[in-house]
Protein backbone atom coordinates (compact mmCIF):
# COMPACT_ATOMS: atom_id res chain seq x y z
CA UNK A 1 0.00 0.00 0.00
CA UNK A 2 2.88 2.41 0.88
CA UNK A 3 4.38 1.96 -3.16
CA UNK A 4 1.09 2.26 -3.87
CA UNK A 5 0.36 6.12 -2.01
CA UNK A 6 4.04 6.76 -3.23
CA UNK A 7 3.44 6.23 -6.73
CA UNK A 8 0.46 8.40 -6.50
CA UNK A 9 2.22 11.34 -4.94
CA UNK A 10 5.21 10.74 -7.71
CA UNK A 11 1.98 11.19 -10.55
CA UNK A 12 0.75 13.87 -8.27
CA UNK A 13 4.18 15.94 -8.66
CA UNK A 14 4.56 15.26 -12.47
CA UNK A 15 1.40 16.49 -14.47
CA UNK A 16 1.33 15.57 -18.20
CA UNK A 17 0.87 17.98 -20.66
CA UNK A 18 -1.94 17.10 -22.87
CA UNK A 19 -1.62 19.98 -24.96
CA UNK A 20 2.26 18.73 -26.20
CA UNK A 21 1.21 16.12 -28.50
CA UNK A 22 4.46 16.72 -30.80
CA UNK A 23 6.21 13.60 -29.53
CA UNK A 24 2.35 11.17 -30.23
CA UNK A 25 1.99 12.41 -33.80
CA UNK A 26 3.63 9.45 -35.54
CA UNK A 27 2.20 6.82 -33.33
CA UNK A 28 -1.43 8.53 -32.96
CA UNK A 29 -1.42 8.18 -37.04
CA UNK A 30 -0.58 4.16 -36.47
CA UNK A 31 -3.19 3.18 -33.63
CA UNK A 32 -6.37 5.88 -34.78
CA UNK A 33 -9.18 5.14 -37.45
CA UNK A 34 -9.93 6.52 -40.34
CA UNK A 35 -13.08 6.52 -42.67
CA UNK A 36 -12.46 3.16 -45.01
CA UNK A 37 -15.28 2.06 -47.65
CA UNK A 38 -16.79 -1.05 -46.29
CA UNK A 39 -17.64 -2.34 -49.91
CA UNK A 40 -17.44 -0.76 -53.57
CA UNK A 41 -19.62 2.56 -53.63
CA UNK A 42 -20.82 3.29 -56.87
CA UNK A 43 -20.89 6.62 -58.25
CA UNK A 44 -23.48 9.20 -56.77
CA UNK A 45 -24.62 6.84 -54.11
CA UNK A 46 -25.06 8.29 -50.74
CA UNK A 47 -22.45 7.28 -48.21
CA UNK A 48 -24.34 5.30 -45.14
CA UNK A 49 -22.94 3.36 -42.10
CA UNK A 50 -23.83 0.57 -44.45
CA UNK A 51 -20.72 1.28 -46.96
CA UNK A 52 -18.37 2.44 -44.46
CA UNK A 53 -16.15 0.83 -42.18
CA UNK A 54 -13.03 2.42 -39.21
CA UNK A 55 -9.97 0.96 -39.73
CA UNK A 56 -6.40 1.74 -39.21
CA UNK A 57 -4.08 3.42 -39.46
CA UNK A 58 -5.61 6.98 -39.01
CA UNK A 59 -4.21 8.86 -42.12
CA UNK A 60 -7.64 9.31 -43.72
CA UNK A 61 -10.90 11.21 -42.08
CA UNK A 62 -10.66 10.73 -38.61
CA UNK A 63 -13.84 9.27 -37.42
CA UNK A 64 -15.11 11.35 -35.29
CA UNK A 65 -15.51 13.84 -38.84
CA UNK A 66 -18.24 10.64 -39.86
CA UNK A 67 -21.60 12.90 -39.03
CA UNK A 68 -20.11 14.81 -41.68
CA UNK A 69 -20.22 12.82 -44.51
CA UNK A 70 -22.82 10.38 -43.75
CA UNK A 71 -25.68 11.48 -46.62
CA UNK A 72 -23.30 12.21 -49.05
CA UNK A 73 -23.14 11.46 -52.70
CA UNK A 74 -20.12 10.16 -54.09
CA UNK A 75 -18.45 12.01 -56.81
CA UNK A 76 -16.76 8.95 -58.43
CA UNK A 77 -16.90 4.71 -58.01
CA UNK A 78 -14.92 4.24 -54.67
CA UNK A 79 -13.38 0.96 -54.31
CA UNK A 80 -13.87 -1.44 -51.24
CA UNK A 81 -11.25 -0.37 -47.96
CA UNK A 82 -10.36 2.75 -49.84
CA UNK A 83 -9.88 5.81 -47.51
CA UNK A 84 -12.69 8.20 -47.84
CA UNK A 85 -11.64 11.52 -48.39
CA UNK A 86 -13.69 15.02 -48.79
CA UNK A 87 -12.84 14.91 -52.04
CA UNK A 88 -14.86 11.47 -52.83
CA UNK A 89 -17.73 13.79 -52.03
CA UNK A 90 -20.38 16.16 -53.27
């Protein structure tokens, strides 16, 4: 219990700065989602959580952006587990 209160008070005395996210970049990018098609999308067909998918890494939409493009047309034939992008998009 003692290395237990210890450890606390050591945590306690050493804050983390949530703000410096710098050093997380490259390994946020690795372990996030992005946006993914689930299956092909054809052309001008509306983007639903039907024909999407999260998968990773996150170097596409992120997914909390998904409210965003959910009712969308497509501007061109998407293939399946292709990273959506605003540019897919009407």
């Amino acid at each position: 219990m003692v290395k237990s209160v210890k450890f606390v008070w050591k945590a306690c005395d050493n804050p983390v700065n949530k703000n410096n996210t710098k050093s997380y970049k490259k390994m946020k990018k690795i372990f996030e989602k992005s946006i993914v098609s689930s299956k092909n999308i054809k052309k001008g067909e509306k983007i639903t959580l039907k024909n999407i998918t999260l998968k990773k890494p996150g170097s596409g939409l992120a997914y909390n952006l998904i409210n965003k493009i959910l009712g969308k047309k497509t501007n061109k034939f998407i293939i399946k587990d292709k990273l959506i992008t605003f540019k897919d998009l009407n």
